[in-house]
Protein backbone atom coordinates (compact mmCIF):
# COMPACT_ATOMS: atom_id res chain seq x y z
CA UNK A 1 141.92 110.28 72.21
CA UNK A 2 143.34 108.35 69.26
CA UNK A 3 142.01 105.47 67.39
CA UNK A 4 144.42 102.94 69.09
CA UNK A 5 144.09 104.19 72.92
CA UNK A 6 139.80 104.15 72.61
CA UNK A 7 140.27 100.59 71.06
CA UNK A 8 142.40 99.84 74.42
CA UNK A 9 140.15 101.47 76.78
CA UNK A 10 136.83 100.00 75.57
CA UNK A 11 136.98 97.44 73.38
CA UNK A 12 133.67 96.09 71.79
CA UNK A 13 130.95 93.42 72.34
CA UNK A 14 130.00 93.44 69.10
CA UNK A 15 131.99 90.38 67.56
CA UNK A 16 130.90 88.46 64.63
CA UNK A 17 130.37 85.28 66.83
CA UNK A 18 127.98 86.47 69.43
CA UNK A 19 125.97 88.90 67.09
CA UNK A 20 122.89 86.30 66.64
CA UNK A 21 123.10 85.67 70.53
CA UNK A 22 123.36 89.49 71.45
CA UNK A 23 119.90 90.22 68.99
CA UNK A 24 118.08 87.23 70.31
CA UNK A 25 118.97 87.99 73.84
CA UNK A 26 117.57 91.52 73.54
CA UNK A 27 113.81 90.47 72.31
CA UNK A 28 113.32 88.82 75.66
CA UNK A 29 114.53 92.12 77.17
CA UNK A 30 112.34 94.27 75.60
CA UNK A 31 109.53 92.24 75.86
CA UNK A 32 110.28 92.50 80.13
CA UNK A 33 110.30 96.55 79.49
CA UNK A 34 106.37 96.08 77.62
CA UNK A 35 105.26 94.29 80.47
CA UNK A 36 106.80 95.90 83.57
CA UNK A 37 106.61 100.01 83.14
CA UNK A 38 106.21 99.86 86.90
CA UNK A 39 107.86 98.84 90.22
CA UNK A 40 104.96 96.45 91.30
CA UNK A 41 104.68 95.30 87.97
CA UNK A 42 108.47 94.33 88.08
CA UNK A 43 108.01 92.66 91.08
CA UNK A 44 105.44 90.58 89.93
CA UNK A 45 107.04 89.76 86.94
CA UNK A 46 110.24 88.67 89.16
CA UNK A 47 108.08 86.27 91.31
CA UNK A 48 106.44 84.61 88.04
CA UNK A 49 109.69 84.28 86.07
CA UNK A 50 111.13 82.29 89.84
CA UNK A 51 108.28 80.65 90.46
CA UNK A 52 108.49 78.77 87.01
CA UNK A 53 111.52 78.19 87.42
CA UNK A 54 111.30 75.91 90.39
CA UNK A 55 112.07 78.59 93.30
CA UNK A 56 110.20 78.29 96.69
CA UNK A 57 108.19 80.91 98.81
CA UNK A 58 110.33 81.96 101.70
CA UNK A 59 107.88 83.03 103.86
CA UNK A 60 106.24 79.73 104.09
CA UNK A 61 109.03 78.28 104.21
CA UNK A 62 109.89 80.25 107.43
CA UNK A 63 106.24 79.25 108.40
CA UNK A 64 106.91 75.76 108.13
CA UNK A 65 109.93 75.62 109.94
CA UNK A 66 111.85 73.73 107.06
CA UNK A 67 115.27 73.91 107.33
CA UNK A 68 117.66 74.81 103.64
CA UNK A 69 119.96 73.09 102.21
CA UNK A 70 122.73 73.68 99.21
CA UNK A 71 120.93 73.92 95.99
CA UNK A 72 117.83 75.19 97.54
CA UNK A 73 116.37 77.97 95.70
CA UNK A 74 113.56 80.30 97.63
CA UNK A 75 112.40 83.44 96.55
CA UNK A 76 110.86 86.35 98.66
CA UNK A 77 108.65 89.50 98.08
CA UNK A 78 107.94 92.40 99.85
CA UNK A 79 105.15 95.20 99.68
CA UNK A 80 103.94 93.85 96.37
CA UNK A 81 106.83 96.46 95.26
CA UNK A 82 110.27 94.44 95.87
CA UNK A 83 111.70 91.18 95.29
CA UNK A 84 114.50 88.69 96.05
CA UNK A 85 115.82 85.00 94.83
CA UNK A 86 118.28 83.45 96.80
CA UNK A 87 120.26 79.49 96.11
CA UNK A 88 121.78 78.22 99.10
CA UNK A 89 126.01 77.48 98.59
CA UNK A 90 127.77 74.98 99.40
CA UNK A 91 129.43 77.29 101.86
CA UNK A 92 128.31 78.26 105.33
CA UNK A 93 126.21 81.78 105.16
CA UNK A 94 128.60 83.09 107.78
CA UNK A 95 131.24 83.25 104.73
CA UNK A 96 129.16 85.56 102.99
CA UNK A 97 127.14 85.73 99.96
CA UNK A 98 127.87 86.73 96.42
CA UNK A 99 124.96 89.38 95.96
CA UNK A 100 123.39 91.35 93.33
CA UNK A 101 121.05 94.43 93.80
CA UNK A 102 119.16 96.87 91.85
CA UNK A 103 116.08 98.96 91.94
CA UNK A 104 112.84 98.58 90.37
CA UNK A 105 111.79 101.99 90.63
CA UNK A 106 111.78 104.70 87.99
CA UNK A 107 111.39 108.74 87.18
CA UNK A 108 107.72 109.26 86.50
CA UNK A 109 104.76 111.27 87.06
CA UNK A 110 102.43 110.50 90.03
CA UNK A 111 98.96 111.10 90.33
CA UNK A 112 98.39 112.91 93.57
CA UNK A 113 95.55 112.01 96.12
CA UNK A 114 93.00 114.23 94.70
CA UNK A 115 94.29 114.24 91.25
CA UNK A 116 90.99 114.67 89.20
CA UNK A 117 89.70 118.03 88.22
CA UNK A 118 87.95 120.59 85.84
CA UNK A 119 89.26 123.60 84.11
CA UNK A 120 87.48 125.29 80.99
CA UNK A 121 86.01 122.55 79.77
CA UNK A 122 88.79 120.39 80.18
CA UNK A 123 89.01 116.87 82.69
CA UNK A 124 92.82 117.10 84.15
CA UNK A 125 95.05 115.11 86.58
CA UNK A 126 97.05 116.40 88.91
CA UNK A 127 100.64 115.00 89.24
CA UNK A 128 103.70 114.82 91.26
CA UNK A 129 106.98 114.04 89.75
CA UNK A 130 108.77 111.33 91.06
CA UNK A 131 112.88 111.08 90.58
CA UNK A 132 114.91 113.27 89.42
CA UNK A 133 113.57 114.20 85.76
CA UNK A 134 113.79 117.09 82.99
CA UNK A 135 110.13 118.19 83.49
CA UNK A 136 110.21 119.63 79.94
CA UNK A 137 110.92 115.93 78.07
CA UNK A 138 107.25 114.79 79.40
CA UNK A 139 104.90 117.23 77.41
CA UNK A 140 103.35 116.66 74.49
CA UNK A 141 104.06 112.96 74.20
CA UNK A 142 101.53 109.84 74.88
CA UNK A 143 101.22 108.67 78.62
CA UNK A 144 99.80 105.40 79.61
CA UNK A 145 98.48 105.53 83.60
CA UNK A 146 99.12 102.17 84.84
CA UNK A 147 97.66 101.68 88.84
CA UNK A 148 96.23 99.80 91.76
CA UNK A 149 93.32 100.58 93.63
CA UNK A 150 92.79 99.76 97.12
CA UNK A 151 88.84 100.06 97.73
CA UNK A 152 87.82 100.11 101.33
CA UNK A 153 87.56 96.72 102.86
CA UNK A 154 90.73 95.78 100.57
CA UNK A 155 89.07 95.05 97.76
CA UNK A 156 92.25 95.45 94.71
CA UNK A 157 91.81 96.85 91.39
CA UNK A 158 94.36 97.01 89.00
CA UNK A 159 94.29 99.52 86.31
CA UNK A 160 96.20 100.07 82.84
CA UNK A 161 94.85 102.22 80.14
CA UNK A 162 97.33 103.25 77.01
CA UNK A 163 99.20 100.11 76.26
CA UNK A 164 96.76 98.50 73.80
CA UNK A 165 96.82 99.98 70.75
CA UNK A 166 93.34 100.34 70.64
CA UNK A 167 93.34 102.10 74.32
CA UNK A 168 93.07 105.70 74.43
CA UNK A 169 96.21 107.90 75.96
CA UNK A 170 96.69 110.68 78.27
CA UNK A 171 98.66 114.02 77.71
CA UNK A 172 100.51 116.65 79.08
CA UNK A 173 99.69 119.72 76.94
CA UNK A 174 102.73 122.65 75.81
CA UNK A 175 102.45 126.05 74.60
CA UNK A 176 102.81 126.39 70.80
CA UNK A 177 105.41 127.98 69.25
CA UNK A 178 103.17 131.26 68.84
CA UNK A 179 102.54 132.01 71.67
CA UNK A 180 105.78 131.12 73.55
CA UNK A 181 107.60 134.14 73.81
CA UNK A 182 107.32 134.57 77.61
CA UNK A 183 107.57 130.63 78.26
CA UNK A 184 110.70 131.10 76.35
CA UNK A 185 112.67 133.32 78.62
CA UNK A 186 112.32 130.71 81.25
CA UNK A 187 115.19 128.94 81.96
CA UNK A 188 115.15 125.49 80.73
CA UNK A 189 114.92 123.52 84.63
CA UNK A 190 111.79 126.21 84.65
CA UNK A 191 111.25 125.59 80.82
CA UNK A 192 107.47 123.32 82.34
CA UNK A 193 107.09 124.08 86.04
CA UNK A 194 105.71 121.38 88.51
CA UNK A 195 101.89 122.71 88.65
CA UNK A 196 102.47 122.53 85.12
CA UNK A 197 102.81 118.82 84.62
CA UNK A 198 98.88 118.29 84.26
CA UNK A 199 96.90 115.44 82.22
CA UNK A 200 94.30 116.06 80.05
CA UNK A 201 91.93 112.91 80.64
CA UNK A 202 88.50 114.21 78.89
CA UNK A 203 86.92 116.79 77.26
CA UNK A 204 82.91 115.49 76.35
CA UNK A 205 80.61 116.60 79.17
CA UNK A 206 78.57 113.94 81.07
CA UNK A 207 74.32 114.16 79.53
CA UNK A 208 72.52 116.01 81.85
CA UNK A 209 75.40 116.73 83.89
CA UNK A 210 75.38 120.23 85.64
CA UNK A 211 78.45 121.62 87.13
CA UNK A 212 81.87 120.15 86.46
CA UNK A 213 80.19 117.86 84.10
CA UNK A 214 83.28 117.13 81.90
CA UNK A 215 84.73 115.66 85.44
CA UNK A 216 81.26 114.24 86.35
CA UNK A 217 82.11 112.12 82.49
CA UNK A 218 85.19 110.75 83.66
CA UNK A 219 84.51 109.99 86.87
CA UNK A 220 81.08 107.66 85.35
CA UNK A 221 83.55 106.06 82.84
CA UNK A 222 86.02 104.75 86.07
CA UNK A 223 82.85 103.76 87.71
CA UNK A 224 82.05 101.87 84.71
CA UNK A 225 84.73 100.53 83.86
CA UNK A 226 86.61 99.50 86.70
CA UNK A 227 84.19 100.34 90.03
CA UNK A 228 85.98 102.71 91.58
CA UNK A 229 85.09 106.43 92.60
CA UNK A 230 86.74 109.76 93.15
CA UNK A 231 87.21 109.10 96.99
CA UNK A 232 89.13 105.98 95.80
CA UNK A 233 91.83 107.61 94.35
CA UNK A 234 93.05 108.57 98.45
CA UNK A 235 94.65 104.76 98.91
CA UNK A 236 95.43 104.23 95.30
CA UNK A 237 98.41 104.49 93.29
CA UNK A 238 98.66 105.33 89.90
CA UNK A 239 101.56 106.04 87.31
CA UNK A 240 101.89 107.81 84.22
CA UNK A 241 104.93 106.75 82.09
CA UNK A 242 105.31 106.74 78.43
CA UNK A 243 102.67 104.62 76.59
CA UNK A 244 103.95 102.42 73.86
CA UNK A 245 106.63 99.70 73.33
CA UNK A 246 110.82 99.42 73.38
CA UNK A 247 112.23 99.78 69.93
CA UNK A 248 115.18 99.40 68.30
CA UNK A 249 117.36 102.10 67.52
CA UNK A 250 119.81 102.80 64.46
CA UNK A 251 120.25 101.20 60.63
CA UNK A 252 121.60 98.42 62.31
CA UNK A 253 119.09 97.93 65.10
CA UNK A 254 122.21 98.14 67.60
CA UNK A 255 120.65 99.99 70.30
CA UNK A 256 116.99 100.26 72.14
CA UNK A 257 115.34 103.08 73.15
CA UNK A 258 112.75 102.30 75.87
CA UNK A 259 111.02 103.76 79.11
CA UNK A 260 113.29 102.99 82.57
CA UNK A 261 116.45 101.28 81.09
CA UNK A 262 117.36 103.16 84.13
CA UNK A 263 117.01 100.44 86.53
CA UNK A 264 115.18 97.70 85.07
CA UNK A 265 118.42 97.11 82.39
CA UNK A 266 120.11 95.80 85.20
CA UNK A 267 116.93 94.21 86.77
CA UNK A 268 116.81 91.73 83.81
CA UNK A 269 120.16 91.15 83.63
CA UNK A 270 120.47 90.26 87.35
CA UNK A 271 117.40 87.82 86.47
CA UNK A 272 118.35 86.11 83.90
CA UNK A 273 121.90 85.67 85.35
CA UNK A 274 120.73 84.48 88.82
CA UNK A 275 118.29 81.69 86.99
CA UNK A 276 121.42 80.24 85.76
CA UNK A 277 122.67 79.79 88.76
CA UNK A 278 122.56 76.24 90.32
CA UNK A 279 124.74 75.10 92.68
CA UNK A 280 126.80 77.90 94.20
CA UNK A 281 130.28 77.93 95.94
CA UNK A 282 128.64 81.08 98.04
CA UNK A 283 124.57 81.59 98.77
CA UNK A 284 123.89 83.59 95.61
CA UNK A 285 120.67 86.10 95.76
CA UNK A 286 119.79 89.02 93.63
CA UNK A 287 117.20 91.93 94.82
CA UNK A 288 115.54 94.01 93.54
CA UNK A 289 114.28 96.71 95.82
CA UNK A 290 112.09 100.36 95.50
CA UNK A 291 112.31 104.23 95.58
CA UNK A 292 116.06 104.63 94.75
CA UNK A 293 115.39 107.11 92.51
CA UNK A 294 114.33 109.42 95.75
CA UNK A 295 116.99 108.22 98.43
CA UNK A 296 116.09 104.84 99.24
CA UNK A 297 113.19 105.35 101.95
CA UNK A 298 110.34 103.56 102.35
CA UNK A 299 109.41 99.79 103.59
CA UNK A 300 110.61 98.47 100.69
CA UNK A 301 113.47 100.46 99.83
CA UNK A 302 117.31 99.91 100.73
CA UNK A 303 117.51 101.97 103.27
CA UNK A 304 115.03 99.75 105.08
CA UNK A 305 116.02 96.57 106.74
CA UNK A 306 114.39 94.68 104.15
CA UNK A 307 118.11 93.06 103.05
CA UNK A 308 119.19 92.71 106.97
CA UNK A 309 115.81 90.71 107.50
CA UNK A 310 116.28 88.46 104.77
CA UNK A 311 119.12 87.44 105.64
CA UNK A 312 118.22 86.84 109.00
CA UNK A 313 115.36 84.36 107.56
CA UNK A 314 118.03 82.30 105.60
CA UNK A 315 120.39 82.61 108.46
CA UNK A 316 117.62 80.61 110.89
CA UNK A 317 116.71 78.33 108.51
CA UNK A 318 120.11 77.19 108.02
CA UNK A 319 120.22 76.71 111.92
CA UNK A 320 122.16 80.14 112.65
CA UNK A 321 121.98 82.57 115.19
CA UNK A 322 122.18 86.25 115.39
CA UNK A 323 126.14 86.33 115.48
CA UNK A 324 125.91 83.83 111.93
CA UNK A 325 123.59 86.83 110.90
CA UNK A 326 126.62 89.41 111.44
CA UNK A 327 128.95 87.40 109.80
CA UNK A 328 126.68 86.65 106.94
CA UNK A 329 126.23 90.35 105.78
CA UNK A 330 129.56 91.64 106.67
CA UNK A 331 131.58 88.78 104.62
CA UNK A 332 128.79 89.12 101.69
CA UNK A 333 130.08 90.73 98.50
CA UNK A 334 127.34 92.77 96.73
CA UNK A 335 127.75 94.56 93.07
CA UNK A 336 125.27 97.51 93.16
CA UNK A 337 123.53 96.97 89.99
CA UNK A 338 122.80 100.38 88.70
CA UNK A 339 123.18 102.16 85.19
CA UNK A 340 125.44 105.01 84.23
CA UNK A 341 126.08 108.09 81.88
CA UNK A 342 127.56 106.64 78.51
CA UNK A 343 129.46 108.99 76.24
CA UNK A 344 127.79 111.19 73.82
CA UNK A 345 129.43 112.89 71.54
CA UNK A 346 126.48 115.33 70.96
CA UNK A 347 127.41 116.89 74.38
CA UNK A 348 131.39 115.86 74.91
CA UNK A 349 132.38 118.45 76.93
CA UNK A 350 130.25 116.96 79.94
CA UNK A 351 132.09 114.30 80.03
CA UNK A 352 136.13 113.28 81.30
CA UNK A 353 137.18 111.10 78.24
CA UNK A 354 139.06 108.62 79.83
CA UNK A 355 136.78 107.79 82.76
CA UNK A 356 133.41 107.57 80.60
CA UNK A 357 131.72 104.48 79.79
CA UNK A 358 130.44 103.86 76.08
CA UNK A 359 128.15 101.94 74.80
CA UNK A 360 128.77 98.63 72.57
CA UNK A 361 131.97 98.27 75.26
CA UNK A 362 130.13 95.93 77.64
CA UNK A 363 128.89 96.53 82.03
CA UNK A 364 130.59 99.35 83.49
CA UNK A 365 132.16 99.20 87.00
CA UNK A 366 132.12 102.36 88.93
CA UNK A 367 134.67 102.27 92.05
CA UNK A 368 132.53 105.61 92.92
CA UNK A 369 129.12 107.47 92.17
CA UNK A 370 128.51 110.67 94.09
CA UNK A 371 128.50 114.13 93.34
CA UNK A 372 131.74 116.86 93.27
CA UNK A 373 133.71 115.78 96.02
CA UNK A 374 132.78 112.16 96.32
CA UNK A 375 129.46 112.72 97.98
CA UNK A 376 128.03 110.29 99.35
CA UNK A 377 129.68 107.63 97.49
CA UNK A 378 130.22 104.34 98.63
CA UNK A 379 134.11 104.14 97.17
CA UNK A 380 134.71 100.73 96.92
CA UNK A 381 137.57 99.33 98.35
CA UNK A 382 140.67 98.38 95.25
CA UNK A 383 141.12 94.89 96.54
CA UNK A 384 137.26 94.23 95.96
CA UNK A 385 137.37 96.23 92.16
CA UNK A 386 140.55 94.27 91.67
CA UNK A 387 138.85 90.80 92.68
CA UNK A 388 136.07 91.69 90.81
CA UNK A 389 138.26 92.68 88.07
CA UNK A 390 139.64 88.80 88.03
CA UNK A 391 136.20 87.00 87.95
CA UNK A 392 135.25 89.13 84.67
CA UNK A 393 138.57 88.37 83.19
CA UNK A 394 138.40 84.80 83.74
CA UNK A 395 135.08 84.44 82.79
CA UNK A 396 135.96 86.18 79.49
CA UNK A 397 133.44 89.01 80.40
CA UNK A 398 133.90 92.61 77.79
CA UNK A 399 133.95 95.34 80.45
CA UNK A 400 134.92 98.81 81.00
CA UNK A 401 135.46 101.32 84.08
CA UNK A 402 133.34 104.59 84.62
CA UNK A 403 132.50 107.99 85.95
CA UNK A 404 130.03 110.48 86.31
CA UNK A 405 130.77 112.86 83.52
CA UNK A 406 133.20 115.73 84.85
CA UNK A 407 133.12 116.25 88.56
CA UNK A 408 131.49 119.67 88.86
CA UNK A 409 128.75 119.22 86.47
CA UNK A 410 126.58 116.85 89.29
CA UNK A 411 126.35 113.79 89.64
CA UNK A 412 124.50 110.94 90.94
CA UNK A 413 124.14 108.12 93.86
CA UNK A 414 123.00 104.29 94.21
CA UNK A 415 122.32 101.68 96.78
CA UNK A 416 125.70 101.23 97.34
CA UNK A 417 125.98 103.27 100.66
CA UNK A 418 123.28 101.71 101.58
CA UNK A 419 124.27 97.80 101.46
CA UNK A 420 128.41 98.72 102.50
CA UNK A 421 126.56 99.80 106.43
CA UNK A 422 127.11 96.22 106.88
CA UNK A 423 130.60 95.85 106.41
CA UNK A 424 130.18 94.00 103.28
CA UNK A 425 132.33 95.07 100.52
CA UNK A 426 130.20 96.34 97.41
CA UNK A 427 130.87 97.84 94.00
CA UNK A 428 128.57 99.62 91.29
CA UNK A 429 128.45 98.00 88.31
CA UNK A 430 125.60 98.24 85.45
CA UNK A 431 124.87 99.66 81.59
CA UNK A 432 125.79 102.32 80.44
CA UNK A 433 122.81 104.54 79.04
CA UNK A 434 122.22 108.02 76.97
CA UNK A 435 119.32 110.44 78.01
CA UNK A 436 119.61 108.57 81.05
CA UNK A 437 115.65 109.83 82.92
CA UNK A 438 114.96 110.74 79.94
CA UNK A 439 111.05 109.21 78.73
CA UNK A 440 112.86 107.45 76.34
CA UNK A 441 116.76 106.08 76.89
CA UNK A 442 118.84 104.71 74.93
CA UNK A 443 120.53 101.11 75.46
CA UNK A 444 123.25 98.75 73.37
CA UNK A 445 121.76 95.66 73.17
CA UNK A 446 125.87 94.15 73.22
CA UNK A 447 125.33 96.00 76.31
CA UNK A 448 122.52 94.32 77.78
CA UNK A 449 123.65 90.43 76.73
CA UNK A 450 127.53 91.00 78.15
CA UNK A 451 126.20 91.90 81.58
CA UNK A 452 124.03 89.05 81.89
CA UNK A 453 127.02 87.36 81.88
CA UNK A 454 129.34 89.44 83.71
CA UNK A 455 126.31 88.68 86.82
CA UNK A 456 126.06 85.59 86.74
CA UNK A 457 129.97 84.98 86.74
CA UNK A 458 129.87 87.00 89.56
CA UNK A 459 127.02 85.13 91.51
CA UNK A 460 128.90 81.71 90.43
CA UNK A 461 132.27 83.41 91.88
CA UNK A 462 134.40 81.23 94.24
CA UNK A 463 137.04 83.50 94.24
CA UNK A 464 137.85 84.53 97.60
CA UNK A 465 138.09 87.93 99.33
CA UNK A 466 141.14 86.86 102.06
CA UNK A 467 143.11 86.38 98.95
CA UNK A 468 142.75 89.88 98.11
CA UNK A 469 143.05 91.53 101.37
CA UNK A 470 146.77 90.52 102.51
């Protein structure tokens, strides 16, 4: 591609006049990524960040039996592990809703249920990988566990050990070099096998102790330290994801390489944008929902009826029935707010040129994610891209159009499918990352600031689908 026709096809954020605003923007970025390595920790994060900014409880709202009005703004959470903010438009619901939806989820490893044993001396963890990952990337590298406990009789206890830097870290262990031959034929999907992906927590045996005593150590130090024992660990949940904070990345400190870009980029962005938003043409409302990155399931996942349910609530307390409630979702416009694969030209020949977002060129929209022959794709419709397309433009929004690499190489889905069930017309659109599930991926922080606004022009939008569809 020449010079002239990359300039065309994505042009940059980086202009002299919004450099300041792009590097200020990005320190309240990655200081969301330090606090919120997890989905619940998202969530919560979500809730305080609408709470202070004047947003009500839905739920007790519903309770209450108090009606909504334009310019009301409630917020909702569900499962301690997803979250939404709605403000009511000046239009009816039954005309839709401009919406915005990502996931909080990320790749990681799991503990299991009975994670905690000992072998040679040596206190591990068991794990379970969660999302599609390169099992490889996660040995020999620091790992914070981050964690709730529920005790019997409810009792919560949340637990975070490897953020400090005075906290101690746990590890996945590798082969050296030396002694590698065999581990080296492996292929490299095979290169660290599941069983494998084990954490050393301890080595020091507990005084006195007979029998597993290295184990019998660690389990007195969580008894100490945070009350809970090893039959605790059966309703618990705990995480392991790189320990440590975002950085920046290059000479020029253009980029930032963090821990679950991949969703919580667009998380942010869909955050910061919505508390902008004030008085709506359209009900505006962003979500942020779980386990995308393994299909969806779940209570709190999109393929629950977690979005079909809020509605409904917002819906009866605007004085609607369950026909308004079918309208409501099927006129809604949604952008699926997910990240892509950005070029890199370490590893060009995965990638179709032309159809490839890069990064410094601003939120790419993706008409279609899938795999080889459009599987399971959502496809969105060309009068929605093209509408879309308009409010960007008019906004004065830097933006670019996207791909999955080449088309037999694999691929990769989003919530889309899952919100277009409805009849609603919906459209990926998100950052564009390298080493995307990788431990550590890699963001442009012009990136990051122009999609901010590209959401909240969208949320804001009073452009109107019937325009588009004659």
């Amino acid at each position: 591609m020449s010079q002239n026709s990359f300039t065309r096809l994505y042009p940059s954020v980086w202009k002299q006049d919004k450099q300041s605003a792009i590097m200020e923007f990005a320190e309240g970025y990655k200081a969301f990524l330090d606090t919120c390595k997890t989905e619940r920790e998202t969530a919560a994060e979500v809730i305080r960040q609408a709470e202070a900014a004047g947003y009500g409880n839905l739920d007790e709202l519903c309770a209450e039996h108090r009606g909504l009005k334009a310019g009301d703004k409630v917020y909702a959470l569900r499962q301690n592990k997803a979250a939404a903010l709605f403000v009511i438009g000046q239009r009816p619901l039954t005309d839709g809703m401009n919406l915005i939806c990502a996931h909080a989820d990320a790749p990681r490893l799991d503990l299991r249920a009975n994670p905690l044993y000992e072998k040679d001396g040596y206190a591990l963890m068991k794990t379970h990988y969660y999302g599609g990952i390169k099992k490889y990337q996660w040995a020999a590298l620091p790992l914070s566990l981050h964690g709730v406990v529920v005790k019997k009789g409810g009792e919560r206890v949340d637990v975070v050990v490897g953020e400090n830097e005075s906290d101690p870290v746990v590890y996945v262990s590798d082969l050296p070099k030396h002694l590698s031959a065999e581990q080296m034929k492996r292929s490299l999907e095979e290169g660290l096998k599941g069983e494998e992906l084990n954490l050393v927590v301890g080595s020091v045996p507990l005084a006195g102790g007979e029998g597993d005593a290295v184990k019998k150590q660690i389990l007195a130090l969580l008894e100490e330290r945070y009350g809970i024992g090893e039959k605790d660990f059966v309703s618990a949940e705990f995480e392991a994801v790189p320990a440590g904070r975002a950085r920046d990345v290059g000479l020029d400190a253009s980029m930032i390489a963090s821990y679950a870009h991949d969703d919580r980029v667009c998380v942010y962005t869909a955050l910061q944008a919505m508390l902008r938003v004030e008085r709506p043409v359209y009900t505006a409302g962003v979500m942020f929902v779980d386990k995308e990155e393994v299909g969806s399931n779940g209570n709190a996942g999109m393929n629950s009826h977690y979005m079909e349910n809020l509605a409904a609530r917002l819906v009866r307390l605007s004085g609607g029935d369950a026909l308004d409630l079918n309208l409501a979702l099927e006129n809604s416009r949604l952008l699926s707010a997910d990240v892509t694969v950005g070029y890199d030209p370490n590893f060009a020949d995965a990638f179709e040129v032309n159809n490839t977002a890069r990064l410094g060129s601003g939120p790419a929209i993706v008409k279609y994610a899938g795999s080889k022959g459009k599987s399971g794709c959502n496809d969105a419709n060309a009068e929605f891209v093209a509408m879309v397309r308009d409010v960007f433009d008019d906004a004065g929004v830097t933006w670019q159009i996207s791909t999955m690499g080449r088309i037999d190489l694999g691929g990769g889905g989003t919530i889309a499918p899952f919100a277009s069930r409805y009849g609603m017309h919906v459209l990926d659109c998100g950052v564009a990352l390298l080493s995307m599930h990788a431990p550590f991926e890699l963001a442009s922080k012009a990136d990051v600031y122009e999609t901010v606004r590209a959401y909240e022009a969208f949320l804001n939008s009073a452009a109107e689908m019937k325009n588009y569809l004659r």
